[in-house]
N, C-alpha and C. Protein backbone atom coordinates (compact mmCIF):
# COMPACT_ATOMS: atom_id res chain seq x y z
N UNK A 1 0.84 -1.20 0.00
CA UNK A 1 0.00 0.00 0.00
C UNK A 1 0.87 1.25 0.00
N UNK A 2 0.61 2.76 -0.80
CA UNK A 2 1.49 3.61 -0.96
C UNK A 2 1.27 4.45 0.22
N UNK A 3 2.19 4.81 0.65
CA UNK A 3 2.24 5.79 1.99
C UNK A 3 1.87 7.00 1.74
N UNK A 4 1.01 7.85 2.53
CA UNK A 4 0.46 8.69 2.51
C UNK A 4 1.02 9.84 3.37
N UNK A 5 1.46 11.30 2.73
CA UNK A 5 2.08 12.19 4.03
C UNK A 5 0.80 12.80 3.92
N UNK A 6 -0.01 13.14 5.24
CA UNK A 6 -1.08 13.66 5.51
C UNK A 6 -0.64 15.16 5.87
N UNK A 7 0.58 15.33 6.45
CA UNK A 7 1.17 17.01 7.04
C UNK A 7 1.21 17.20 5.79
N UNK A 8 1.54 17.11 4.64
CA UNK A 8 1.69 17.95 3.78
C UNK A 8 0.85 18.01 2.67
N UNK A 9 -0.36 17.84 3.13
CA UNK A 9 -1.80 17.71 1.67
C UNK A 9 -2.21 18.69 2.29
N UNK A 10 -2.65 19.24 0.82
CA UNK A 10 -3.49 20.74 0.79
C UNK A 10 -4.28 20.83 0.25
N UNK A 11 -5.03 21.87 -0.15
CA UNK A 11 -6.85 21.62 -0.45
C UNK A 11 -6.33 21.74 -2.37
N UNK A 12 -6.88 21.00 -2.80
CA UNK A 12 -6.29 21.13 -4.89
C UNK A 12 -8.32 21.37 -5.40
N UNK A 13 -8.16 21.68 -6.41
CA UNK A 13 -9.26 22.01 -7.07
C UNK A 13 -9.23 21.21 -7.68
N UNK A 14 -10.00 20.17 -8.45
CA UNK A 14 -10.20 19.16 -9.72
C UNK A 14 -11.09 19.72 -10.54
N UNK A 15 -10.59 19.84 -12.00
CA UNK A 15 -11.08 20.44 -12.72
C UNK A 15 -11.91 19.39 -13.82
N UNK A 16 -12.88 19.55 -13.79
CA UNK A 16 -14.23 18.87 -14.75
C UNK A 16 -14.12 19.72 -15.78
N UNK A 17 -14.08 19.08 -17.15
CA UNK A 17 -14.77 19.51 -17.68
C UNK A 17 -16.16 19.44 -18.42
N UNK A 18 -16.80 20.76 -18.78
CA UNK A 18 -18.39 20.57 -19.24
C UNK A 18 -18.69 19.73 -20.13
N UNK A 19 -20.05 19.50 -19.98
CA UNK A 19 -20.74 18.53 -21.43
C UNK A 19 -22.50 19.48 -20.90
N UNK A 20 -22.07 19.57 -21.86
CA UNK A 20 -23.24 20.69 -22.18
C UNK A 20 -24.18 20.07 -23.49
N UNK A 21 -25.78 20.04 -23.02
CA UNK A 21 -26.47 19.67 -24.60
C UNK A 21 -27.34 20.76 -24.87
N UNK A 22 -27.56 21.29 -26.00
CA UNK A 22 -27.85 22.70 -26.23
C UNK A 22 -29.21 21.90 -27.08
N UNK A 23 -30.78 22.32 -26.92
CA UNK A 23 -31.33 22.73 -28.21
C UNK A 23 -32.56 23.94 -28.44
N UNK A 24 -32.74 23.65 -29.33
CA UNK A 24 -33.97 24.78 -29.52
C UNK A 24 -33.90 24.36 -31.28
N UNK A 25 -34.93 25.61 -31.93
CA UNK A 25 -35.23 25.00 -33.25
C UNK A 25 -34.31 25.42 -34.51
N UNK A 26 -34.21 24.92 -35.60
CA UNK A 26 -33.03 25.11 -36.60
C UNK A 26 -33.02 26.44 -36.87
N UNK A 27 -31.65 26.64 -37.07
CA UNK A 27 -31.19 28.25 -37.53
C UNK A 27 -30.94 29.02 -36.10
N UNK A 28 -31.44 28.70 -35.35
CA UNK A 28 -30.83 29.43 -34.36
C UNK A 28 -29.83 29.87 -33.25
N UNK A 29 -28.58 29.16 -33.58
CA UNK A 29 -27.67 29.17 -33.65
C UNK A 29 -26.77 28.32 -32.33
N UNK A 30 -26.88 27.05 -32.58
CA UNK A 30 -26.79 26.34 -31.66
C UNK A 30 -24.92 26.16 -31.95
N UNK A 31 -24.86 25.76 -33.27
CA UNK A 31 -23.82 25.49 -33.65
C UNK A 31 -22.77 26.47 -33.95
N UNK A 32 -23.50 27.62 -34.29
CA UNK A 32 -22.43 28.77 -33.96
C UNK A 32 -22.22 29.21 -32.44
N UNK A 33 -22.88 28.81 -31.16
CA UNK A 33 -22.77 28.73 -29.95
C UNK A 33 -21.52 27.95 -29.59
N UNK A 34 -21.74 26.53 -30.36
CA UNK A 34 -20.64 25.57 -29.67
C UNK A 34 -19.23 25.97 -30.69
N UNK A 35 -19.42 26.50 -31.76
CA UNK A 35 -18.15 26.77 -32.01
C UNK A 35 -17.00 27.78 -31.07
N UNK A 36 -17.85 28.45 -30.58
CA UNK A 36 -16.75 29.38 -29.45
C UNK A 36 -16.05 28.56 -28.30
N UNK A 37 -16.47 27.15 -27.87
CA UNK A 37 -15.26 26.35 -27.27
C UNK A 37 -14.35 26.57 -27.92
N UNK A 38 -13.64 26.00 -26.69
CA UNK A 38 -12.40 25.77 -26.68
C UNK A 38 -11.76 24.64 -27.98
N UNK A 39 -11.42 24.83 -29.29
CA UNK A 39 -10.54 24.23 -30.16
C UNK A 39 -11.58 23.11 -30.25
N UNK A 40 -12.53 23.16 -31.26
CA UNK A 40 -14.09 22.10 -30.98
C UNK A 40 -13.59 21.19 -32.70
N UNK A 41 -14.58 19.91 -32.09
CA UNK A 41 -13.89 19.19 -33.35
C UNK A 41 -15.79 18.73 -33.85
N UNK A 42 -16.14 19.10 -34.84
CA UNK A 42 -17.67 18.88 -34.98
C UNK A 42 -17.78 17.60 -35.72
N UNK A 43 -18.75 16.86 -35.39
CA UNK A 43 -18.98 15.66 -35.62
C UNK A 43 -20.84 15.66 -36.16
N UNK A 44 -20.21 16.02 -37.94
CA UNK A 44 -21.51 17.19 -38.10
C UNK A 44 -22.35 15.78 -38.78
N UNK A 45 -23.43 15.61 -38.12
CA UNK A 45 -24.38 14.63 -38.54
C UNK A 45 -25.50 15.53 -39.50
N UNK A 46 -25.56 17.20 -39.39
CA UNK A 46 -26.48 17.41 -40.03
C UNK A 46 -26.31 17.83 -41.57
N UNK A 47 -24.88 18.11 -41.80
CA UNK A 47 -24.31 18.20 -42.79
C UNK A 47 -25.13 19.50 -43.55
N UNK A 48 -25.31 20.57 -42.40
CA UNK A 48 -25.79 22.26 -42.98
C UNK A 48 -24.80 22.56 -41.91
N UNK A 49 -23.91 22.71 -41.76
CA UNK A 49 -22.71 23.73 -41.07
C UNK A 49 -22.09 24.26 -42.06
N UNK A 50 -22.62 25.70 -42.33
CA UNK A 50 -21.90 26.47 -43.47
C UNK A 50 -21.59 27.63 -43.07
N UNK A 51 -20.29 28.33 -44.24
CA UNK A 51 -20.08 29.77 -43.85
C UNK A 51 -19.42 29.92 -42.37
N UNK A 52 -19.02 28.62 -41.80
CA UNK A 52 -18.48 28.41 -40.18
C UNK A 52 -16.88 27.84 -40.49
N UNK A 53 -16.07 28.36 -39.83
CA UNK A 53 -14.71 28.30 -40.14
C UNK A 53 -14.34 26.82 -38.75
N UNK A 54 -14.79 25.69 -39.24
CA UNK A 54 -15.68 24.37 -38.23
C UNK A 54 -14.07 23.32 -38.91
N UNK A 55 -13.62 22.86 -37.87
CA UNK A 55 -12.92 21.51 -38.34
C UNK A 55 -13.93 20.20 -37.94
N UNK A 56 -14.11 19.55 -38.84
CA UNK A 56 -15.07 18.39 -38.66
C UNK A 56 -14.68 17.34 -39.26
N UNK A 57 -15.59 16.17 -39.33
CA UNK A 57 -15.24 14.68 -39.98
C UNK A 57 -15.70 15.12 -41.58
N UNK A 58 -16.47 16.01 -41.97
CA UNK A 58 -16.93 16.61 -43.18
C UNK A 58 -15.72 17.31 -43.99
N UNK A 59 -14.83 18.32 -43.03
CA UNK A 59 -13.72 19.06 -43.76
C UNK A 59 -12.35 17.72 -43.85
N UNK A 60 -12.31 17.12 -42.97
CA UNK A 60 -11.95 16.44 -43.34
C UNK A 60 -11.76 14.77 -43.67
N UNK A 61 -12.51 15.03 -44.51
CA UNK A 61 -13.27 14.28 -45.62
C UNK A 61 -13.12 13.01 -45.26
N UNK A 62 -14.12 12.83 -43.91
CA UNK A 62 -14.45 11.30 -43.19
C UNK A 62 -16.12 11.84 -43.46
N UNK A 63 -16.53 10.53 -44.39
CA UNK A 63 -17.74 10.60 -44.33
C UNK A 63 -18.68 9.65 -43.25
N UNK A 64 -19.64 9.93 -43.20
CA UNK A 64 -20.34 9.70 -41.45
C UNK A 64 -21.97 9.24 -42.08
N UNK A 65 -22.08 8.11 -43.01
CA UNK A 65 -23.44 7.23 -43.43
C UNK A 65 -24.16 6.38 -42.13
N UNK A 66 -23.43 5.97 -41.56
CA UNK A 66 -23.91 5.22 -40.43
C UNK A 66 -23.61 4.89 -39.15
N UNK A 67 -24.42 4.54 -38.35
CA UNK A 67 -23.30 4.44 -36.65
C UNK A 67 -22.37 3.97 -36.75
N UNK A 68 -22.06 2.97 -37.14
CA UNK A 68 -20.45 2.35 -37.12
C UNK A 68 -19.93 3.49 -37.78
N UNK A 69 -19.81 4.57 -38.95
CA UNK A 69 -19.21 5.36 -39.01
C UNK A 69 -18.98 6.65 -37.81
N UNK A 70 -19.98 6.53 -37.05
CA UNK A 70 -19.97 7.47 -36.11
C UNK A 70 -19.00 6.80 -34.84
N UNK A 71 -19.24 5.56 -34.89
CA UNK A 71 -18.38 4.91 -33.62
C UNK A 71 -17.27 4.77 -34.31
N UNK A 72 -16.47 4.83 -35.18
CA UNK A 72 -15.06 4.83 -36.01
C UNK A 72 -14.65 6.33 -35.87
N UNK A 73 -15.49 7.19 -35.71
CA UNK A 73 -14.94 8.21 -35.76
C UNK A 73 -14.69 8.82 -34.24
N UNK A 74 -15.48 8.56 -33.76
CA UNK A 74 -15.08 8.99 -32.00
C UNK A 74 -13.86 7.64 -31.44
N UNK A 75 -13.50 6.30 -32.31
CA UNK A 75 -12.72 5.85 -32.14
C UNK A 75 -11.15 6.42 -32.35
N UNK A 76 -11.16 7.24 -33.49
CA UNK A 76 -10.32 7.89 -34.13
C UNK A 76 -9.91 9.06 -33.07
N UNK A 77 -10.97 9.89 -32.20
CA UNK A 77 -10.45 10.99 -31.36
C UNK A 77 -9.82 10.27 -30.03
N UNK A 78 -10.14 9.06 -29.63
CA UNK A 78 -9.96 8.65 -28.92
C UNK A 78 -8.27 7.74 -28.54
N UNK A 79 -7.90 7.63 -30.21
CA UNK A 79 -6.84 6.74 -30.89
C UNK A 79 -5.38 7.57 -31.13
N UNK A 80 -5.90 8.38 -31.53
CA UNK A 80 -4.56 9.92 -32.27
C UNK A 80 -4.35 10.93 -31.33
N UNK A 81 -3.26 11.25 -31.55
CA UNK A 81 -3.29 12.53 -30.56
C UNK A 81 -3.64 13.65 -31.60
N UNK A 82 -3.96 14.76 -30.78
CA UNK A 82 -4.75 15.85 -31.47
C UNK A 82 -4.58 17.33 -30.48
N UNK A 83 -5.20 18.16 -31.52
CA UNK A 83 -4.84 19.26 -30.25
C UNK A 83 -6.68 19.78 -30.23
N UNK A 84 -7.88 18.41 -30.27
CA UNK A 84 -8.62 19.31 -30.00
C UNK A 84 -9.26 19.11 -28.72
N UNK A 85 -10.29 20.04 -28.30
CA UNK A 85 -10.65 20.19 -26.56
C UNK A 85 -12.03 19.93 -26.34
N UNK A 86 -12.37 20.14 -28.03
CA UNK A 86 -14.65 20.16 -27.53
C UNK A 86 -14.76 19.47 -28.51
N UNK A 87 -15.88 18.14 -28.01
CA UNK A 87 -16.20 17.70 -29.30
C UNK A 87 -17.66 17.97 -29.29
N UNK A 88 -18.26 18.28 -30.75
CA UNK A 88 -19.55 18.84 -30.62
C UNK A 88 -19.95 17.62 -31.79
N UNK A 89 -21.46 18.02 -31.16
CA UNK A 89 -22.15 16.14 -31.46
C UNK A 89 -23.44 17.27 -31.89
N UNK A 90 -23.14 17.06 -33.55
CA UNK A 90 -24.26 18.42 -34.41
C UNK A 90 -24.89 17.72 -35.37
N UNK A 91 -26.19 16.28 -35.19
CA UNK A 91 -26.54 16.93 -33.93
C UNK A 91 -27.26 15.46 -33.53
N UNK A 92 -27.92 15.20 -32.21
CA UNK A 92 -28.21 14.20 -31.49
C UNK A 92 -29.80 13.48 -32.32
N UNK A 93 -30.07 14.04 -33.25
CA UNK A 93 -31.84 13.98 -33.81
C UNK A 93 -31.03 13.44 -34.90
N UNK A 94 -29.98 14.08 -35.42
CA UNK A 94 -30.23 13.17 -36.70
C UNK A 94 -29.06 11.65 -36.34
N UNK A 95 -27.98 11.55 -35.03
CA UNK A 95 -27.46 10.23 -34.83
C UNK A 95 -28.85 9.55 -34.67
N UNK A 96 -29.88 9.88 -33.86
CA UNK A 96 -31.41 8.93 -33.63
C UNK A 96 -31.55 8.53 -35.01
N UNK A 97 -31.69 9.00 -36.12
CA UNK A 97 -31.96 8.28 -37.15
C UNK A 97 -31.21 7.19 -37.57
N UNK A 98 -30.01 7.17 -37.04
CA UNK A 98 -28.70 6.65 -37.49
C UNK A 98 -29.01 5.69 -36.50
N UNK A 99 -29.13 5.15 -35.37
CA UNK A 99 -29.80 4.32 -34.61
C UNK A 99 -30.56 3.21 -35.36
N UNK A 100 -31.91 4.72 -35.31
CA UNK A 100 -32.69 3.40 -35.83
C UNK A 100 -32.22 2.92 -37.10
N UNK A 101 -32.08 3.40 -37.99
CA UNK A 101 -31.63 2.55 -39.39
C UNK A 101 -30.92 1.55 -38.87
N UNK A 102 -30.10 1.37 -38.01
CA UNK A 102 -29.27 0.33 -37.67
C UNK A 102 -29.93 -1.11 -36.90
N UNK A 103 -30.68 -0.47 -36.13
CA UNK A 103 -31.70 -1.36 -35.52
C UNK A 103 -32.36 -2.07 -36.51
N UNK A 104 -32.93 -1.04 -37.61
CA UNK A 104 -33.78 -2.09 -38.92
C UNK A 104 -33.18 -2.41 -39.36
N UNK A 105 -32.09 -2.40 -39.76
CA UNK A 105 -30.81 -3.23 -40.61
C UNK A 105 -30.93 -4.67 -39.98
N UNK A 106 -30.46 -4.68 -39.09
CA UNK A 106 -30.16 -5.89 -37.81
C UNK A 106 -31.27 -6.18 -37.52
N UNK A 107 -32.16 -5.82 -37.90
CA UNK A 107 -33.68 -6.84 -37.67
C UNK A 107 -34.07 -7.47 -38.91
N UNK A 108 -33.65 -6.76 -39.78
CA UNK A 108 -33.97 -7.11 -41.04
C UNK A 108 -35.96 -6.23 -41.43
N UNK A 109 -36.02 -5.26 -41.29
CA UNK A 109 -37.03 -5.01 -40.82
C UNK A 109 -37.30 -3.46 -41.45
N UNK A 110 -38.17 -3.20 -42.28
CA UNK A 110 -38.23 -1.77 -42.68
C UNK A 110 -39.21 -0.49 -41.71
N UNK A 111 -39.65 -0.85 -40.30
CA UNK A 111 -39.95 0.00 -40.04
C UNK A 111 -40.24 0.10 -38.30
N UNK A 112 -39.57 1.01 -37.12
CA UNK A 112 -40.22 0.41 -36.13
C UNK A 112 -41.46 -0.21 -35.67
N UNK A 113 -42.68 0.18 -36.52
CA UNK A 113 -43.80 -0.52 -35.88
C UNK A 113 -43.64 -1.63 -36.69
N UNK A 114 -42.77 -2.43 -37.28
CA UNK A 114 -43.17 -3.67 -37.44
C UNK A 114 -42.70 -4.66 -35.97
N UNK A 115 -41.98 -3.85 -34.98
CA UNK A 115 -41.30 -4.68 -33.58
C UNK A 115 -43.52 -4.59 -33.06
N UNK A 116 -43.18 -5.86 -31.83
CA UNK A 116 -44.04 -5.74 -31.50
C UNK A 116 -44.14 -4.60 -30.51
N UNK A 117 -45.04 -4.08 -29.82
CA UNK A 117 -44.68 -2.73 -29.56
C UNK A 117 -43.60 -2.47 -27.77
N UNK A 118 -43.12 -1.65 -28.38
CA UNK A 118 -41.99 -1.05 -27.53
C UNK A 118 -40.29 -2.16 -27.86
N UNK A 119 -40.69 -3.01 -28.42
CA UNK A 119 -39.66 -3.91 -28.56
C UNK A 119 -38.64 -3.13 -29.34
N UNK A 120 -38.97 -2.38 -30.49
CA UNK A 120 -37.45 -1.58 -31.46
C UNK A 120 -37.08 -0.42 -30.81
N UNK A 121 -37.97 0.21 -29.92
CA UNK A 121 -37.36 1.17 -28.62
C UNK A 121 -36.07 0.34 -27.76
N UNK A 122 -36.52 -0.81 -27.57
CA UNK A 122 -35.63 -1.61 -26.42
C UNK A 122 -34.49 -2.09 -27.01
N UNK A 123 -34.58 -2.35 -28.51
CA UNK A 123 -33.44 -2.33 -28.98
C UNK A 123 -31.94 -1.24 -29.40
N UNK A 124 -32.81 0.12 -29.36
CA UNK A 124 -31.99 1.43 -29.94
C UNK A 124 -31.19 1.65 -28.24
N UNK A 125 -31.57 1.44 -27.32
CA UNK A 125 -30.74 1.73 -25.74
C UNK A 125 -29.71 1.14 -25.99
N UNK A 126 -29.38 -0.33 -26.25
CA UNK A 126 -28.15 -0.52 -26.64
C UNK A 126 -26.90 0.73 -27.04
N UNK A 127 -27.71 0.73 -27.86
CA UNK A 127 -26.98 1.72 -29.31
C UNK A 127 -26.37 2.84 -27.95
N UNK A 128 -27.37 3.50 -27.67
CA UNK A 128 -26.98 4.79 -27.15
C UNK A 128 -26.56 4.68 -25.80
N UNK A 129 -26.81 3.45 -25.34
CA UNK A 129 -25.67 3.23 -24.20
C UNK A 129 -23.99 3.12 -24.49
N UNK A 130 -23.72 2.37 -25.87
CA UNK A 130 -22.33 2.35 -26.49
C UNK A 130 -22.00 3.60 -26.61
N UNK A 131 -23.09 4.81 -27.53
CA UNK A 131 -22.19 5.94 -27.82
C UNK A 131 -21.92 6.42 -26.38
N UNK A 132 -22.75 6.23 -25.47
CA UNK A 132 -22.26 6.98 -24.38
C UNK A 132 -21.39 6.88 -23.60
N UNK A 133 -20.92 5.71 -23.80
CA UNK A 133 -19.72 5.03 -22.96
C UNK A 133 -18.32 5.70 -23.49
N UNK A 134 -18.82 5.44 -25.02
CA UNK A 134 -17.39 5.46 -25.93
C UNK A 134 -17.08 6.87 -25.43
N UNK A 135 -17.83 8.25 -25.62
CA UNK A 135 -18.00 9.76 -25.10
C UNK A 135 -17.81 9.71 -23.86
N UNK A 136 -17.75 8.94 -23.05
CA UNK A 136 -17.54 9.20 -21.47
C UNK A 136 -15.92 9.03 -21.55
N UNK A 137 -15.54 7.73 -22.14
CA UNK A 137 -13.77 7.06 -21.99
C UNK A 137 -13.28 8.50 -22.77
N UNK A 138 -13.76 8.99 -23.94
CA UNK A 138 -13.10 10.44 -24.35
C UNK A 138 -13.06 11.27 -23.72
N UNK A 139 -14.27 11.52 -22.79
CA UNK A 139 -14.15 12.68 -21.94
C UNK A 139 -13.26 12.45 -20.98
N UNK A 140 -13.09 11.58 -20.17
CA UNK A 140 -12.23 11.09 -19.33
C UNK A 140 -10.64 10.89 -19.89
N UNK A 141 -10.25 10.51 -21.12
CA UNK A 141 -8.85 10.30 -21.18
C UNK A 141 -8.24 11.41 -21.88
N UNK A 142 -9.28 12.34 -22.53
CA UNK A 142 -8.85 13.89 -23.20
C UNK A 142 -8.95 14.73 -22.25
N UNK A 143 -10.03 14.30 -21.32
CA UNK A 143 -10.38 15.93 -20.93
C UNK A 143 -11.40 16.90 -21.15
N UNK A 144 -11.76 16.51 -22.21
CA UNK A 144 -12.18 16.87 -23.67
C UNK A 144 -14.04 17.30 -22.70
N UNK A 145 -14.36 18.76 -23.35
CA UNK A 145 -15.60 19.09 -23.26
C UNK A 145 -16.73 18.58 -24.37
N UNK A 146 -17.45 17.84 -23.87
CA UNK A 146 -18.79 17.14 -24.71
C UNK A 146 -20.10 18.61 -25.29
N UNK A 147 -20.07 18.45 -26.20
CA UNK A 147 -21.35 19.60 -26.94
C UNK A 147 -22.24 19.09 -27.43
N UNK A 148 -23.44 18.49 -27.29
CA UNK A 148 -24.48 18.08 -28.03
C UNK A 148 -25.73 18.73 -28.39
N UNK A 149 -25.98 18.84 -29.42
CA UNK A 149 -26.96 19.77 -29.94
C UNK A 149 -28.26 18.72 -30.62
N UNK A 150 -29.38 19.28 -30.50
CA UNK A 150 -30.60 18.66 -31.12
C UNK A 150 -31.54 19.73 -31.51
N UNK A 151 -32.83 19.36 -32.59
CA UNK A 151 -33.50 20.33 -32.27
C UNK A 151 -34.46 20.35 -31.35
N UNK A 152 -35.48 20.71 -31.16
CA UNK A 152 -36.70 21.34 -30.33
C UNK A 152 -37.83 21.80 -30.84
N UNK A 153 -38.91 20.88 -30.22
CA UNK A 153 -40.46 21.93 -30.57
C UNK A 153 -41.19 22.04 -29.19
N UNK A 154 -42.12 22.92 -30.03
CA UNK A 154 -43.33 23.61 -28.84
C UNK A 154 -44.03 22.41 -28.57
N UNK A 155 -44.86 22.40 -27.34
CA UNK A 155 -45.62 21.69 -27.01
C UNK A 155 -46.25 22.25 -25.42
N UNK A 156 -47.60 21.97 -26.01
CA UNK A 156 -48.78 21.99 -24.85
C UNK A 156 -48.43 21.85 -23.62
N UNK A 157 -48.73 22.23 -22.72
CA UNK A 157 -48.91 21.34 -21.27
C UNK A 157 -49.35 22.32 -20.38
N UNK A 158 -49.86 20.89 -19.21
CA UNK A 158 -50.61 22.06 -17.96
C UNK A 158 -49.68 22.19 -16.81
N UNK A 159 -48.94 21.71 -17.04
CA UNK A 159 -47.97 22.39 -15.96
C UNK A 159 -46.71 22.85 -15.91
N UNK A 160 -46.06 24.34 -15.07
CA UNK A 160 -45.46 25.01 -15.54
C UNK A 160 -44.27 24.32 -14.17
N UNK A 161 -44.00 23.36 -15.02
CA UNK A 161 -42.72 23.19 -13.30
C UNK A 161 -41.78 22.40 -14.16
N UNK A 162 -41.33 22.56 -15.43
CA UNK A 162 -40.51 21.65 -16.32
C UNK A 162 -40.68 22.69 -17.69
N UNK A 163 -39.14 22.19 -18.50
CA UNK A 163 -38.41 22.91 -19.53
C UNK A 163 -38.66 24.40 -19.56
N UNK A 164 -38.53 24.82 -20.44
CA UNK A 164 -39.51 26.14 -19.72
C UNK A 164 -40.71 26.85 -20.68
N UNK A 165 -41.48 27.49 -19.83
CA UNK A 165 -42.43 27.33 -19.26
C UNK A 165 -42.83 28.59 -19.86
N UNK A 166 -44.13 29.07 -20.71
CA UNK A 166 -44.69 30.08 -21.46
C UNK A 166 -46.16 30.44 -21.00
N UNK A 167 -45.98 31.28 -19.85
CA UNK A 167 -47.73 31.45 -18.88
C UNK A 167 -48.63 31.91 -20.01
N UNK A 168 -48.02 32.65 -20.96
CA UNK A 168 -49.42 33.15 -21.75
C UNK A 168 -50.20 32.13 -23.22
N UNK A 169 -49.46 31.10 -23.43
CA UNK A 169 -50.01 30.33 -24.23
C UNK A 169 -49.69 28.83 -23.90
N UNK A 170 -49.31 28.61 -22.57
CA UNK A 170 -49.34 27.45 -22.25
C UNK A 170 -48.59 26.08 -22.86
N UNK A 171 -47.31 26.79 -23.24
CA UNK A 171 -46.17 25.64 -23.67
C UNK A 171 -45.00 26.02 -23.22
N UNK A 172 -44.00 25.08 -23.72
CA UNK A 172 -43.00 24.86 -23.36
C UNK A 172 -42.06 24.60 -24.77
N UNK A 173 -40.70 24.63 -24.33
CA UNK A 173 -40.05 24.10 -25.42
C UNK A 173 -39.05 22.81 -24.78
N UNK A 174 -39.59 21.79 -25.66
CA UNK A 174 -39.11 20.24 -25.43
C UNK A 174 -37.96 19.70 -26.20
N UNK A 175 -37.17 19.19 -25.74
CA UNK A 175 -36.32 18.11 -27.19
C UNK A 175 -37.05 17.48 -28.11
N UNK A 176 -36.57 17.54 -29.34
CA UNK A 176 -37.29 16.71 -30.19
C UNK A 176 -36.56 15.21 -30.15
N UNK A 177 -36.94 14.52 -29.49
CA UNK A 177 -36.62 13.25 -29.20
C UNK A 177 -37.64 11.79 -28.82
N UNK A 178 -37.26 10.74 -29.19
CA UNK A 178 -37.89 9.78 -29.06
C UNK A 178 -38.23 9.47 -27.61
N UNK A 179 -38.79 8.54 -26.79
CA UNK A 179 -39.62 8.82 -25.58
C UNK A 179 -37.90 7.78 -25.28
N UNK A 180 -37.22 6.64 -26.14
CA UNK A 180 -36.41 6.28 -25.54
C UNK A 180 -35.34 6.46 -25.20
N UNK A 181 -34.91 7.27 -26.04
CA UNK A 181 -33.89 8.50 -26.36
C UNK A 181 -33.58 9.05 -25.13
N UNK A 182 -34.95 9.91 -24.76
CA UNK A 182 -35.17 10.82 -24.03
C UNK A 182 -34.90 10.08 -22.03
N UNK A 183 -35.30 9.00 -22.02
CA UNK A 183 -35.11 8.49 -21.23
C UNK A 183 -33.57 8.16 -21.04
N UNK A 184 -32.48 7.52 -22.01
CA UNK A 184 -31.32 7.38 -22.06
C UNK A 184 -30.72 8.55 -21.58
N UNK A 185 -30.80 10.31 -21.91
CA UNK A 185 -30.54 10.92 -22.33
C UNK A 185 -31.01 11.89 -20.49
N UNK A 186 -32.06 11.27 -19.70
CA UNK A 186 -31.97 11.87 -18.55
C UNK A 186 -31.75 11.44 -17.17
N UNK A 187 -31.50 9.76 -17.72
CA UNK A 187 -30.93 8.97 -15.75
C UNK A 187 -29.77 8.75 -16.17
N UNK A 188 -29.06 9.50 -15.04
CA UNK A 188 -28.19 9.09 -15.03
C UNK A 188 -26.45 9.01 -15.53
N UNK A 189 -26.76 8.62 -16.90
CA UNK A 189 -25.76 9.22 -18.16
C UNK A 189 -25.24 10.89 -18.24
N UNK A 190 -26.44 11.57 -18.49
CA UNK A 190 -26.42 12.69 -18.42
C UNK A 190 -26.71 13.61 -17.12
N UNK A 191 -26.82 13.07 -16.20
CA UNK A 191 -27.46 13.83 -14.92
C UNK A 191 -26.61 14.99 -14.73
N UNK A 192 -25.62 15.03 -14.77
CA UNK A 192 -24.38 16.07 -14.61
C UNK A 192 -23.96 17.10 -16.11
N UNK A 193 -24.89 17.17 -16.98
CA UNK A 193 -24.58 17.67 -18.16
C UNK A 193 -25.39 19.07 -17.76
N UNK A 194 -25.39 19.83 -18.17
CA UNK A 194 -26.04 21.29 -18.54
C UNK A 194 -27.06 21.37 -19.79
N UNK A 195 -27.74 21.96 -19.85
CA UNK A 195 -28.87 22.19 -20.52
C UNK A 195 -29.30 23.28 -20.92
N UNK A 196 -28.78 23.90 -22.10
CA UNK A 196 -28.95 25.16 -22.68
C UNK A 196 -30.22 25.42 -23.40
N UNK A 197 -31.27 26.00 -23.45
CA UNK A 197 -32.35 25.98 -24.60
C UNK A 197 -32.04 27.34 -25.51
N UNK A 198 -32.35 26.94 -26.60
CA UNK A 198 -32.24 28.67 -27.52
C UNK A 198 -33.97 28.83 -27.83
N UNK A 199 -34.53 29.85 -27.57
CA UNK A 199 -35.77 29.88 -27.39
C UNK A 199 -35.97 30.89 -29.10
């Protein structure tokens, strides 16, 4: 066991860094938000990042068709050394598509409601338990600040104690996300992330 001098420990700060998931609805500038990190490496799933002076898997010319391309490529930040600090994940709605296509691939299956029901939900957690792992070992062995962006819509509701909250017409603005997604995405995994909305 390593010996410990207790007279001479002093109080140290440990420095975290953020993972922040930003959304609200297109055009409004989510992605020109996360470009002001710190040296950001975009991992552009939506493939409209324009007119943005953006190093990505797009500029350089790693194309990104499917999850395994997405898990090859966070393999790659994880593999090389690099000098970057933020990786921004632009954006989390369209990897969900990338999911499911993969799920119907591997089912052999052209559409979730052909699972019986809730069954092709139970299959996509997998998925997004891997990306999250793989993004945690990066965050942890870089350092590296997490950026995830999605979009967002309005929606109804009667009560004003969640996302936020619009007294004069009675909505809110929500993630646009799947109910399983959304569940992945708030125990736990993410409990410690930040939550930006662009209204």
């Amino acid at each position: 066991m390593t010996q410990i001098d207790l007279k001479n420990a002093k109080p140290k700060v440990i420095y975290v860094p953020p993972k922040i998931i930003l959304y609200g609805r297109n055009g409004i500038g989510k992605s020109r938000f996360a470009l002001k990190a710190p040296n950001p490496i975009f991992l552009d799933l939506d493939e409209n990042i324009y007119e943005l002076p953006v190093a990505s898997n797009k500029t350089l010319g790693i194309p990104i068709k499917t999850y395994e391309d997405v898990m090859a490529f966070l393999g790659t930040l994880f593999n090389q050394d690099h000098e970057f600090k933020t990786l921004v994940v632009d954006s989390l709605s369209s990897l969900e598509k990338l999911v499911i296509e993969k799920v119907l691939k591997d089912s052999n299956l052209n559409s979730l409601a052909s699972f019986q029901y809730g069954q092709g939900y139970q299959k996509m957690m997998p998925l997004w338990e891997q990306f999250l792992l793989c993004n945690a070992i990066n965050y942890c062995r870089l350092a590296q600040r997490i950026i995830a962006a999605f979009g967002g819509e309005r929606m109804r509701i009667k009560s004003p104690f969640f996302f936020f909250f619009n007294h004069k017409s009675n909505t809110a603005y929500s993630p646009k996300f799947s109910d399983s997604a959304n569940v992945t995405f708030s125990v736990g995994n993410c409990a410690s992330s930040t939550c930006l909305t662009f209204l």
